[in-house]
N, C-alpha and C. Protein backbone atom coordinates (compact mmCIF):
# COMPACT_ATOMS: atom_id res chain seq x y z
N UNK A 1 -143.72 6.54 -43.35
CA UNK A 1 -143.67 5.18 -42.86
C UNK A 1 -144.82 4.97 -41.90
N UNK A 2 -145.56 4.06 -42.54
CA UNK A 2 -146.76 3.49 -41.33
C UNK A 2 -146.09 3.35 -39.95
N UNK A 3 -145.90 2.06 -39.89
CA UNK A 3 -145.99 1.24 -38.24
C UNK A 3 -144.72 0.59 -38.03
N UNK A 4 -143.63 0.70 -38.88
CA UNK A 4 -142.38 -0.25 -38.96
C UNK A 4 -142.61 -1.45 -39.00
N UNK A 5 -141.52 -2.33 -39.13
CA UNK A 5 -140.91 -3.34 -38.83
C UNK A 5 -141.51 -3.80 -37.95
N UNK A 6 -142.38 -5.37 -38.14
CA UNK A 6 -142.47 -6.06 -36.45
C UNK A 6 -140.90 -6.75 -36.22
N UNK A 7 -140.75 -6.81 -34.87
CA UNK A 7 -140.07 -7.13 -34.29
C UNK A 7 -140.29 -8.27 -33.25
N UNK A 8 -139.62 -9.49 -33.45
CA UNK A 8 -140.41 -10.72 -32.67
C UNK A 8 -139.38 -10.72 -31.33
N UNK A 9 -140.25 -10.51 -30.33
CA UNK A 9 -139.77 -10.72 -29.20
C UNK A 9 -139.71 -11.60 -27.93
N UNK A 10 -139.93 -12.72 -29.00
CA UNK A 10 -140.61 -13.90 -27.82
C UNK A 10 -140.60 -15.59 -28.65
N UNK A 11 -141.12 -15.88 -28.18
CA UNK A 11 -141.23 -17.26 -29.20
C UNK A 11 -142.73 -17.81 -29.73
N UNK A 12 -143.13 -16.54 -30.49
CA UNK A 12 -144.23 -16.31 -30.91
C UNK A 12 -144.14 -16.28 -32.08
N UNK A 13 -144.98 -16.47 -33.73
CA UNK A 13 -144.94 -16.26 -34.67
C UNK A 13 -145.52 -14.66 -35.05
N UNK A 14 -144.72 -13.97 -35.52
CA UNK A 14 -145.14 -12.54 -35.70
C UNK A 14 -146.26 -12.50 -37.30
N UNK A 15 -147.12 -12.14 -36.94
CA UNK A 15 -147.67 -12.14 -38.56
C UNK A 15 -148.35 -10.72 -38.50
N UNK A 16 -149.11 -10.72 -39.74
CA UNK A 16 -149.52 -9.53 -39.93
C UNK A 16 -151.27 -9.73 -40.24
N UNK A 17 -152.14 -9.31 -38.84
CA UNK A 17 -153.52 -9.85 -38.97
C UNK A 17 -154.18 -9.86 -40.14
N UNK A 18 -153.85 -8.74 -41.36
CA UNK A 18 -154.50 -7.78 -42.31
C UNK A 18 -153.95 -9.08 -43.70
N UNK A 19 -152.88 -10.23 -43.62
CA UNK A 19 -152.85 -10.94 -44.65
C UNK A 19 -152.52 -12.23 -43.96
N UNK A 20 -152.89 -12.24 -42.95
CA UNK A 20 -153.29 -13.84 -42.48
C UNK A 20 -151.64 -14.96 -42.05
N UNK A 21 -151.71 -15.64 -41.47
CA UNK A 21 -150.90 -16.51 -41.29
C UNK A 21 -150.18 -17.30 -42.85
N UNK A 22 -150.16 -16.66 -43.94
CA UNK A 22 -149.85 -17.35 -45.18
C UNK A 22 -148.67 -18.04 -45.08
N UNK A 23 -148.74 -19.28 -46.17
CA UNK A 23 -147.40 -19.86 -45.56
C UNK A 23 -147.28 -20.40 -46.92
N UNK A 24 -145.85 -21.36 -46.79
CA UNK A 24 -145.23 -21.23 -48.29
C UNK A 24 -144.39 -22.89 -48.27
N UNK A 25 -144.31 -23.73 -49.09
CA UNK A 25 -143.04 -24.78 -48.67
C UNK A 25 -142.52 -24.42 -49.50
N UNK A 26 -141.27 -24.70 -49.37
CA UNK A 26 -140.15 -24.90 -50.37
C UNK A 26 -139.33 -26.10 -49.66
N UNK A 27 -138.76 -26.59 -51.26
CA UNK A 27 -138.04 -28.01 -50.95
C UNK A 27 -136.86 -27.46 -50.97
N UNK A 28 -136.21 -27.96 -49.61
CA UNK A 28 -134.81 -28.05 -49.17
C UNK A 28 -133.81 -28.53 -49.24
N UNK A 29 -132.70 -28.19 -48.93
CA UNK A 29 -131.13 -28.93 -48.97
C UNK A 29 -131.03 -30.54 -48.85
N UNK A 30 -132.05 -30.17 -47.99
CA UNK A 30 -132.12 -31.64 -47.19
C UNK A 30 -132.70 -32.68 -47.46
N UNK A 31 -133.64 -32.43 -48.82
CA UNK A 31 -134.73 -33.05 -49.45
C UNK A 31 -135.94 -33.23 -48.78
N UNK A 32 -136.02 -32.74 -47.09
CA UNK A 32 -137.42 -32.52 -47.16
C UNK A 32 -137.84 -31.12 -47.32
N UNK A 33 -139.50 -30.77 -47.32
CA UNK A 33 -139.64 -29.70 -47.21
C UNK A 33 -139.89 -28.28 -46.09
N UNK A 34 -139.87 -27.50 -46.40
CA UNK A 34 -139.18 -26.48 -45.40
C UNK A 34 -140.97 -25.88 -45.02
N UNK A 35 -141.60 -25.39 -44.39
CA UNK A 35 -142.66 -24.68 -44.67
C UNK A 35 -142.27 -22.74 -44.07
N UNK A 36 -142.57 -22.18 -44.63
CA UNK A 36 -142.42 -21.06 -44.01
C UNK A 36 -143.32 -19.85 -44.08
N UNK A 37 -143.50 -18.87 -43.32
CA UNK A 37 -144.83 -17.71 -43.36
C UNK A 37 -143.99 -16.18 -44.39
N UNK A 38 -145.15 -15.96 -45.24
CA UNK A 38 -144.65 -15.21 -46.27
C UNK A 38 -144.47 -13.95 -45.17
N UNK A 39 -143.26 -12.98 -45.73
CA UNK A 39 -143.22 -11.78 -45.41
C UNK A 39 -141.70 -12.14 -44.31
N UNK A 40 -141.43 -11.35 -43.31
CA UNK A 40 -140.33 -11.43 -43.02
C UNK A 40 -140.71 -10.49 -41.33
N UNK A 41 -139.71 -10.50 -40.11
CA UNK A 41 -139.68 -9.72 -39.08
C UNK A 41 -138.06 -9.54 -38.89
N UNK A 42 -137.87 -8.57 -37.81
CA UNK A 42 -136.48 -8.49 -37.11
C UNK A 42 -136.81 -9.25 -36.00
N UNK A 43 -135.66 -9.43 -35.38
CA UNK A 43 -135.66 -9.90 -34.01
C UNK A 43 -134.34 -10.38 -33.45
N UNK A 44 -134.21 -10.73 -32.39
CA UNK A 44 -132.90 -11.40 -31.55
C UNK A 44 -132.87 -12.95 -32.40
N UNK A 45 -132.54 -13.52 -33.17
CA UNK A 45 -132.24 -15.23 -33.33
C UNK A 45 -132.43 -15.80 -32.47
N UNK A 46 -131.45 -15.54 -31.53
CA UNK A 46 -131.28 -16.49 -29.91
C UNK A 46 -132.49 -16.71 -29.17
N UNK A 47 -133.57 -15.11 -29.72
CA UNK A 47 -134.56 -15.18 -28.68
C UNK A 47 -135.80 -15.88 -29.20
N UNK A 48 -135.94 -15.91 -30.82
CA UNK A 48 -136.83 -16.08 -31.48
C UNK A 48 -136.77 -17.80 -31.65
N UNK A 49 -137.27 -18.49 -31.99
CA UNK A 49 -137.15 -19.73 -32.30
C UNK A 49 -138.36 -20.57 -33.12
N UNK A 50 -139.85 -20.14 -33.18
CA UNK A 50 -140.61 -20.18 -33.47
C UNK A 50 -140.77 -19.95 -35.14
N UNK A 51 -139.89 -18.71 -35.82
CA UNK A 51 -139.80 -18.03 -36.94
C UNK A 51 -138.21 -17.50 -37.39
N UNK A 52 -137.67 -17.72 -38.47
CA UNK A 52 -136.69 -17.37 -39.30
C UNK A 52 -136.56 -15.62 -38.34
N UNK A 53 -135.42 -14.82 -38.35
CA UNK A 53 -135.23 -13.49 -37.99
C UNK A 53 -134.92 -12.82 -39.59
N UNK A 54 -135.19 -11.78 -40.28
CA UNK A 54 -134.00 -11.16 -40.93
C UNK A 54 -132.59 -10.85 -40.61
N UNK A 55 -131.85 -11.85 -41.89
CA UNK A 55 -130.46 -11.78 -41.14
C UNK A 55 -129.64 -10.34 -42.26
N UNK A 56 -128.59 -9.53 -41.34
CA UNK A 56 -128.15 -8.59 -42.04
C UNK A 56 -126.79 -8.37 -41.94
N UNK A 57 -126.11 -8.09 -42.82
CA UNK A 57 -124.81 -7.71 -42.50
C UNK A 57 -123.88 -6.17 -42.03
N UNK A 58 -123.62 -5.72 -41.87
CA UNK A 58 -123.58 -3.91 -41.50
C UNK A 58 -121.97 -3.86 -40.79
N UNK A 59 -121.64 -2.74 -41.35
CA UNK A 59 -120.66 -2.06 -40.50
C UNK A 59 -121.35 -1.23 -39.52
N UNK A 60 -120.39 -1.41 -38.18
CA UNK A 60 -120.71 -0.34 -37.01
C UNK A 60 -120.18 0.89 -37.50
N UNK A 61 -120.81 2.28 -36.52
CA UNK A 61 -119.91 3.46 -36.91
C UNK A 61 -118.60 3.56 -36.98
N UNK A 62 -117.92 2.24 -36.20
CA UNK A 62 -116.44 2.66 -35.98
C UNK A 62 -115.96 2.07 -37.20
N UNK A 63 -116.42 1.64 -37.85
CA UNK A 63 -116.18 0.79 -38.91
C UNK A 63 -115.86 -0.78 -38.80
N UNK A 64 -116.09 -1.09 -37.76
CA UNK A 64 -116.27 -2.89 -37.77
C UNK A 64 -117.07 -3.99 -38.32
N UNK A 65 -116.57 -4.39 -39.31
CA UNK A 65 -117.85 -5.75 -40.04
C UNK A 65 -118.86 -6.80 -39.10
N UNK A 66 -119.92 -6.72 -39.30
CA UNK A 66 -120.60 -7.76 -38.56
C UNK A 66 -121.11 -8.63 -40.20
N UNK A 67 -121.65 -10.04 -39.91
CA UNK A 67 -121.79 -10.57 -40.76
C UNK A 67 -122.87 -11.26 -40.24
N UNK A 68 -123.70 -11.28 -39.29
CA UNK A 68 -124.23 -12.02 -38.57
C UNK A 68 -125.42 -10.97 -37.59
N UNK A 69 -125.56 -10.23 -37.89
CA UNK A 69 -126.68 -8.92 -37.52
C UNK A 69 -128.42 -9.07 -37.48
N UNK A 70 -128.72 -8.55 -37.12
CA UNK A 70 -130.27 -8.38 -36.86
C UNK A 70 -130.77 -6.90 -36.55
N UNK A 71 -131.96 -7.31 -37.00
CA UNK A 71 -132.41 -5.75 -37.09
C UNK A 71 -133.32 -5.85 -35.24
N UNK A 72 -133.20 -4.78 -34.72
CA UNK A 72 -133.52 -3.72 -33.32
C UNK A 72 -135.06 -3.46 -33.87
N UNK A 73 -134.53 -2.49 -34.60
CA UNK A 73 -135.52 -1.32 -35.22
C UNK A 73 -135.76 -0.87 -36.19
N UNK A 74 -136.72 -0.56 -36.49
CA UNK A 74 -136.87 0.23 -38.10
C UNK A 74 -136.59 2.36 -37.31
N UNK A 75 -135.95 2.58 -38.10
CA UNK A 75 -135.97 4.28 -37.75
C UNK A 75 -136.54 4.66 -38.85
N UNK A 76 -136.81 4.48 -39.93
CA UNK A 76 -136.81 5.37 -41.32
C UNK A 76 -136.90 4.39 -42.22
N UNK A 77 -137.57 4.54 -43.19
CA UNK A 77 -137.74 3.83 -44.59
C UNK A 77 -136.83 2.82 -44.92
N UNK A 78 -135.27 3.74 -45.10
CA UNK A 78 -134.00 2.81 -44.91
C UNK A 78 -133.10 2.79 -43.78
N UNK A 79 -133.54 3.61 -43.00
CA UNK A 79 -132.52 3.41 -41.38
C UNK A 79 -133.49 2.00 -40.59
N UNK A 80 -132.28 1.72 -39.90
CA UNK A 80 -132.21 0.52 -38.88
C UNK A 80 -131.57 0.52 -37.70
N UNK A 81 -131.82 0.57 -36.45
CA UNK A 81 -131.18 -0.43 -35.80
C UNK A 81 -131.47 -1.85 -35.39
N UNK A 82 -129.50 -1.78 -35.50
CA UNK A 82 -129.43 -3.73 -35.88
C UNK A 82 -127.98 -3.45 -34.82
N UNK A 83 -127.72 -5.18 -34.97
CA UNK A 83 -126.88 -5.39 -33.91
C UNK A 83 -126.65 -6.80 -33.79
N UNK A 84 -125.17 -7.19 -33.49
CA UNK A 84 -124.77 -8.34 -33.69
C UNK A 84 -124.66 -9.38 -32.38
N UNK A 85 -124.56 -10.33 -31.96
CA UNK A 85 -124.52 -10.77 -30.81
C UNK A 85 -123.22 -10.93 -30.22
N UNK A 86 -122.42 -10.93 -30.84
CA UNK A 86 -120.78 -11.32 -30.26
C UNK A 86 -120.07 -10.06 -30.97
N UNK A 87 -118.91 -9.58 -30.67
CA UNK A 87 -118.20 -8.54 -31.26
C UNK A 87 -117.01 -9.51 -31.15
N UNK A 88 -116.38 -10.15 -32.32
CA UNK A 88 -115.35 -10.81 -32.19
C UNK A 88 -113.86 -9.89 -32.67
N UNK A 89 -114.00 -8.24 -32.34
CA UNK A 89 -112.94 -7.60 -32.33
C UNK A 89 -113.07 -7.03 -30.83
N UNK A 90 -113.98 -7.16 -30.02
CA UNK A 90 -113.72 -6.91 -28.63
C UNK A 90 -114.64 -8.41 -28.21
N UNK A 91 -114.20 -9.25 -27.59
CA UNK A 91 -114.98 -10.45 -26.81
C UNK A 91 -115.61 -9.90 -25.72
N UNK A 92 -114.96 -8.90 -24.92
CA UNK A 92 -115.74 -9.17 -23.60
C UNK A 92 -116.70 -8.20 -24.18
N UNK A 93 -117.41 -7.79 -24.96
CA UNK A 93 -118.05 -6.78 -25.28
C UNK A 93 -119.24 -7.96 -26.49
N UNK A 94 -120.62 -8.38 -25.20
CA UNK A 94 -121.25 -9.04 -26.05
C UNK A 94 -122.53 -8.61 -26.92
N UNK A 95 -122.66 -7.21 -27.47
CA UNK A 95 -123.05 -7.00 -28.72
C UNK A 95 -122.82 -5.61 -28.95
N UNK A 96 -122.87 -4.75 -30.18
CA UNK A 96 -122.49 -4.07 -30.89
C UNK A 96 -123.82 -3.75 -31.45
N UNK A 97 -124.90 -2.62 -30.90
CA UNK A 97 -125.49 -1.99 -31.78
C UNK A 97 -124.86 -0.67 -32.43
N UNK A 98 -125.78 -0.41 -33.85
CA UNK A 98 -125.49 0.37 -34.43
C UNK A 98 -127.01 0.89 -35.42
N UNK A 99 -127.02 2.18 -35.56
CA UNK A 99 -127.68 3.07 -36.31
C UNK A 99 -127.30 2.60 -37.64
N UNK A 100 -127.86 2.23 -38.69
CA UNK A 100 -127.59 1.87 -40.40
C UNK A 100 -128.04 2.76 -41.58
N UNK A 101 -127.81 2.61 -42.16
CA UNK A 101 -128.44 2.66 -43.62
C UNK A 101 -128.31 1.44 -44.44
N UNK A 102 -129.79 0.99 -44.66
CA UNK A 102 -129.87 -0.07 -45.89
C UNK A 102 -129.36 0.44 -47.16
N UNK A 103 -127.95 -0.12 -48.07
CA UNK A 103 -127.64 0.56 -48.80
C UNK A 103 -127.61 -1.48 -49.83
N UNK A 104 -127.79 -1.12 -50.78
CA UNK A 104 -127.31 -2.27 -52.29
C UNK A 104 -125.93 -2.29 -52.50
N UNK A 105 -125.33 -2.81 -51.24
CA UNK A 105 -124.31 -3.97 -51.98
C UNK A 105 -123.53 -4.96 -51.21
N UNK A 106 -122.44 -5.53 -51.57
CA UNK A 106 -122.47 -6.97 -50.50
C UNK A 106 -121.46 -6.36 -49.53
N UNK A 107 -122.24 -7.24 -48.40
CA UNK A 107 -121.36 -7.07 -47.23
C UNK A 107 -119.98 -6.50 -47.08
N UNK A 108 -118.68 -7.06 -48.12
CA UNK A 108 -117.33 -6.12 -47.95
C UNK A 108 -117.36 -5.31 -48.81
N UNK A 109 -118.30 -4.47 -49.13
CA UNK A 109 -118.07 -3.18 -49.43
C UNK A 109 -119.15 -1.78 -48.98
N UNK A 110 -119.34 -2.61 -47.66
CA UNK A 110 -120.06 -1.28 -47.09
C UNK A 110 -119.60 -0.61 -46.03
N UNK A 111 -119.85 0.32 -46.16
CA UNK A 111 -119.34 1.71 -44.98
C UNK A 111 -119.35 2.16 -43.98
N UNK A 112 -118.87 2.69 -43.11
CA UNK A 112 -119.17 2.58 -41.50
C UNK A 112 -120.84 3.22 -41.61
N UNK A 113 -121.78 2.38 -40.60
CA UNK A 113 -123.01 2.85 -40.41
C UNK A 113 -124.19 2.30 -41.67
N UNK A 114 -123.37 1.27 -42.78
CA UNK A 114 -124.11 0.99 -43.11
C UNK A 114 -124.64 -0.70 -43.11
N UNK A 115 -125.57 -1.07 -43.80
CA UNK A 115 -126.21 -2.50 -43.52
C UNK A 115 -126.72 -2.60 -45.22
N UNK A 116 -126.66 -4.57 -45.21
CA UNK A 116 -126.65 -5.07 -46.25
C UNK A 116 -128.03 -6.14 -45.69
N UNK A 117 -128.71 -6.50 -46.84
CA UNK A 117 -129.65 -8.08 -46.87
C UNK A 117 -129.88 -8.54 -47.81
N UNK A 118 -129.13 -10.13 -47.94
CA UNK A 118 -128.82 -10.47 -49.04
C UNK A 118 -130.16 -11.35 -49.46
N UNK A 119 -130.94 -11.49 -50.60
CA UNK A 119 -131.50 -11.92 -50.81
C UNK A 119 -131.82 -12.82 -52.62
N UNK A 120 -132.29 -13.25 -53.06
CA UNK A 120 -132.64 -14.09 -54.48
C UNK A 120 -134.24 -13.17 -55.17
N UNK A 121 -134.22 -12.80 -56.20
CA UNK A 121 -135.52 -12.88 -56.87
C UNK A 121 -136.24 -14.10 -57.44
N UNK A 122 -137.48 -13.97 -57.57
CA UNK A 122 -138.37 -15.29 -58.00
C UNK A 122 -137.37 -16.42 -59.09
N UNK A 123 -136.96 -15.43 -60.17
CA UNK A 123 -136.13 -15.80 -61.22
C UNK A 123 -134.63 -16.63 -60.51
N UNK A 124 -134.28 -16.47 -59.08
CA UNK A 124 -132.73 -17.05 -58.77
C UNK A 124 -131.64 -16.15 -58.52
N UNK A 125 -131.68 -14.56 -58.82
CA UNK A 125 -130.77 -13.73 -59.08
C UNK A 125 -130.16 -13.16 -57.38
N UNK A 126 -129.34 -13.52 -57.01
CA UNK A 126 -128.82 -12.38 -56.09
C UNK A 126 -128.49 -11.46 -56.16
N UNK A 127 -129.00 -10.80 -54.59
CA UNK A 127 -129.79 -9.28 -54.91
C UNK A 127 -128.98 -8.24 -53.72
N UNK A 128 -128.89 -7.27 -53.50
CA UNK A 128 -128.91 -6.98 -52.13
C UNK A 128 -130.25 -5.99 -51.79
N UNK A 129 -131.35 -5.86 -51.01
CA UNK A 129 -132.41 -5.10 -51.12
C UNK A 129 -131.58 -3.63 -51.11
N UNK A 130 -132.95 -3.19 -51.54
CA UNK A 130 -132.59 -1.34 -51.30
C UNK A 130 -133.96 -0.74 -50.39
N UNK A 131 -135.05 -1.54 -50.24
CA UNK A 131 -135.60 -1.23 -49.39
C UNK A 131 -136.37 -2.90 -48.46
N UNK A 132 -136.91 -2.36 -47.81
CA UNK A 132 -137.59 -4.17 -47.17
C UNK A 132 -138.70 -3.68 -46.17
N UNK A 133 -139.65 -4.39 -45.98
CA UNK A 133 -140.85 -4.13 -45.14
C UNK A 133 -141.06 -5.23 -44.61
N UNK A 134 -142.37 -5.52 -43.34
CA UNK A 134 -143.20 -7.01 -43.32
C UNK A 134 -143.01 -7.57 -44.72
N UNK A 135 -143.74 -7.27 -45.60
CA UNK A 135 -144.31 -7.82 -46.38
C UNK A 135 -143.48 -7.99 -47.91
N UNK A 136 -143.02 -7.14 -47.88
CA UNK A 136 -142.43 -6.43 -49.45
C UNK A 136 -140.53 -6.50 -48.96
N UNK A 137 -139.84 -6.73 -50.12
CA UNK A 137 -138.57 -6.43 -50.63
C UNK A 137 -138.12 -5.77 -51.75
N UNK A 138 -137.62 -5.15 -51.62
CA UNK A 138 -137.39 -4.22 -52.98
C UNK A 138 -135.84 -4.30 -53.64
N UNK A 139 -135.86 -4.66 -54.85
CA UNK A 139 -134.33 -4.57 -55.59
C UNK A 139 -134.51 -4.01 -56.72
N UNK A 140 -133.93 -2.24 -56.32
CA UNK A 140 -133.93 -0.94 -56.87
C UNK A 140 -135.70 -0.49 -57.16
N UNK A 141 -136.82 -0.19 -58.00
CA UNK A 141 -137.72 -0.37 -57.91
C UNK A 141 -139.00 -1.33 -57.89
N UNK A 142 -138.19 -2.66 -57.92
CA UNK A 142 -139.13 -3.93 -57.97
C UNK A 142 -139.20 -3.95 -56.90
N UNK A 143 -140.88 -4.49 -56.61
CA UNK A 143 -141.05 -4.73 -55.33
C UNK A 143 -141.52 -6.02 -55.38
N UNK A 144 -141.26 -7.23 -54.75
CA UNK A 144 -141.79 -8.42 -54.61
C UNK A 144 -141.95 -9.43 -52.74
N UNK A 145 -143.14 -9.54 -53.17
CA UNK A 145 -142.76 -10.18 -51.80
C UNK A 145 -142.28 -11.22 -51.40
N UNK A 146 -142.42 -11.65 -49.88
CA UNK A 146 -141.04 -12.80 -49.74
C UNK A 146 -141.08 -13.59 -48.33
N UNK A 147 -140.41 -14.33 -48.54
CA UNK A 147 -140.21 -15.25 -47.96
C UNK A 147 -138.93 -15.54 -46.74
N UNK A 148 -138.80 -15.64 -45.81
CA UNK A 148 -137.08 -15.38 -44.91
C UNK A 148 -136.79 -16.96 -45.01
N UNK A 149 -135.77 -17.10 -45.10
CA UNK A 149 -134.83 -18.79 -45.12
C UNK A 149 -133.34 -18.51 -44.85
N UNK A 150 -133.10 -20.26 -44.29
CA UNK A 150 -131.82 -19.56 -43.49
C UNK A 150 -130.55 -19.55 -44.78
N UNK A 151 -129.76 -19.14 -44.56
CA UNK A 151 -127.86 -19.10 -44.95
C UNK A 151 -128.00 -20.23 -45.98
N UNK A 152 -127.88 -21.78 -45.49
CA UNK A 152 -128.11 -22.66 -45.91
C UNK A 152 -128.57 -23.26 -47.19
N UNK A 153 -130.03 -22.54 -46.90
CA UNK A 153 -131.50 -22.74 -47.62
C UNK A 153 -130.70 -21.88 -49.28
N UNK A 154 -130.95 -20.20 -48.75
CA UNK A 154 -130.32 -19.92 -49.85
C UNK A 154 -129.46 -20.24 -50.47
N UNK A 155 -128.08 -20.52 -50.34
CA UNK A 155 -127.41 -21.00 -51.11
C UNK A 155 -127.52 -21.97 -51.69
N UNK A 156 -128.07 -23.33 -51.44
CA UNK A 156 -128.69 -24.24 -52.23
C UNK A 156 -129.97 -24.02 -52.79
N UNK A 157 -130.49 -22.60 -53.02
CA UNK A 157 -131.17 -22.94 -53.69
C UNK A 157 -130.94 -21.62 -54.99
N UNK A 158 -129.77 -21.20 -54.97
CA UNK A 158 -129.36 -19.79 -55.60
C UNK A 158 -128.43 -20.37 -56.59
N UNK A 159 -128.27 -21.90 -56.72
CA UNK A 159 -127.38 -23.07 -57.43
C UNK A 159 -128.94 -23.23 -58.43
N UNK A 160 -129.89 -23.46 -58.24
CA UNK A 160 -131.30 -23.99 -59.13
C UNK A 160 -131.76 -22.75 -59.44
N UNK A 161 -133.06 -23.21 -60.55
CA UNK A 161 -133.62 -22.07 -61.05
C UNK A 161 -134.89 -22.62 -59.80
N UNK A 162 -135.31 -21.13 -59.31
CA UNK A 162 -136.42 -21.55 -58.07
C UNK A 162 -137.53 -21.91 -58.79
N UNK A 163 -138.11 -22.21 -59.88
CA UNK A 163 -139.07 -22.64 -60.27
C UNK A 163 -138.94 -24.35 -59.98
N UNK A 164 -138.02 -24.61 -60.03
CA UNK A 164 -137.28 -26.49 -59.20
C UNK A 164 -138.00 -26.19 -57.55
N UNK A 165 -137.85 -25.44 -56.81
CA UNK A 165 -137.69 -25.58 -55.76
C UNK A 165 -138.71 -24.97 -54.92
N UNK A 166 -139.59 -24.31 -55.91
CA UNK A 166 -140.82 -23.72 -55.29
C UNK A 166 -141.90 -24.71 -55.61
N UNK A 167 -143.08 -24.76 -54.89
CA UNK A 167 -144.07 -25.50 -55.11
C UNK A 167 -144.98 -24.87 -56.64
N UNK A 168 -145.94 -25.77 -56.83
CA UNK A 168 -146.69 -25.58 -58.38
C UNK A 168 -147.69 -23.86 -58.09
N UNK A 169 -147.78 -23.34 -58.88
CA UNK A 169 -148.65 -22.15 -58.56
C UNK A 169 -147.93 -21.35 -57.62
N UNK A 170 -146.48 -21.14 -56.92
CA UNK A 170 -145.83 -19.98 -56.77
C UNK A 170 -145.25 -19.32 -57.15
N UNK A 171 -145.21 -17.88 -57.33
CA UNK A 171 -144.48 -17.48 -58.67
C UNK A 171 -144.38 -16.02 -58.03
N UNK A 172 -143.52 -15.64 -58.49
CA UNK A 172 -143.31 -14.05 -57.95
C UNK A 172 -142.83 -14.05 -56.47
N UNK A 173 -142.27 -14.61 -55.52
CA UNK A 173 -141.71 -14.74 -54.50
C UNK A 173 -140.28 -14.55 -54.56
N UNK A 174 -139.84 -13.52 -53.91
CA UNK A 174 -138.42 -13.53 -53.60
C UNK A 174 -138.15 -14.25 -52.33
N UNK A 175 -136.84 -14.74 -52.05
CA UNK A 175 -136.01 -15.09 -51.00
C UNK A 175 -135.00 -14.52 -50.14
N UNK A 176 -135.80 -13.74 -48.62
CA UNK A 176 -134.64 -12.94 -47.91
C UNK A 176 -133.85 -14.20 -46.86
N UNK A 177 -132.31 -13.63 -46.47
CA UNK A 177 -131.74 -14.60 -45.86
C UNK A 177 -132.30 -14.23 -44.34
N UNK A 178 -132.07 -15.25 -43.62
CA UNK A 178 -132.38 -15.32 -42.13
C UNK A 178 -131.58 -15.71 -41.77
N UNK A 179 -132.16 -16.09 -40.11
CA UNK A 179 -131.45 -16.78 -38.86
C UNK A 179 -132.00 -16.54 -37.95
């Protein structure tokens, strides 16, 4: 592993100098359009505001569901730490990190310590990655790159074939979820 995961820690746009500020619209829920910077970061939501976060889902070690997660850190190719902002099985306890494994499959069926990110291929297909970078997402050995959009975004647009909803001349773009 190169350099990990950027991690946005501010209300800055995180990019990657080596492929430029690239950016992407896609037409939205809402009927206008969305613009967004290809590739993807971790970060706090709350703290970020500037840029989409990767959003993730994960059991803690003790085995508690989060559905609403963010990635800390990259440790390893597929390790993470991530961490949720509220623990709504302890309240006074306001977040829950945890050590992961990025593993392929949906959120209620993963294991204590592990983490999910749900995402669409170019084609529309929901996916869960098996690996993810800046730049790149991977579902099993495809690698395509991508785009972060929120909860929302995806699901209205995982109803269309994304060739509706992407602009003319984009093609090969997957869709990771955010927040």
């Amino acid at each position: 592993m190169a350099k990990g995961m950027k991690i946005a820690k501010g209300n800055t746009i995180q990019i990657d100098s080596a492929i430029g500020p690239e950016t992407v619209t896609i037409y939205s829920a809402t009927g206008t359009n969305t613009t967004t910077f290809l590739g993807g970061v971790g970060g706090e939501p709350t703290a970020v505001t500037a840029v989409l976060t990767i959003k993730c889902s994960y059991k803690t070690s003790g085995g508690i569901s989060k559905t609403d997660g963010f990635i800390v850190k990259q440790r390893g190719r597929k390790l993470f730490d991530v961490q949720s902002d509220f623990d709504t099985a302890n309240p006074l306890v306001s977040t829950t990190r945890t050590r992961a494994t990025l593993t392929a499959v949906a959120a209620g069926s993963l294991a204590a310590s592990q983490m999910s990110i749900k995402a669409l291929t170019p084609s529309g297909i929901l996916f869960y990655a098996t690996r993810i970078s800046n730049r790149f997402v991977w579902n099993g050995d495809t690698r395509y790159r991508y785009t972060v959009i929120d909860a929302t975004q995806l699901s209205f647009i995982s109803t269309y074939d994304l060739g509706t909803v992407m602009p003319d001349g984009v093609t090969g773009l997957a869709l990771v979820e955010g927040q």
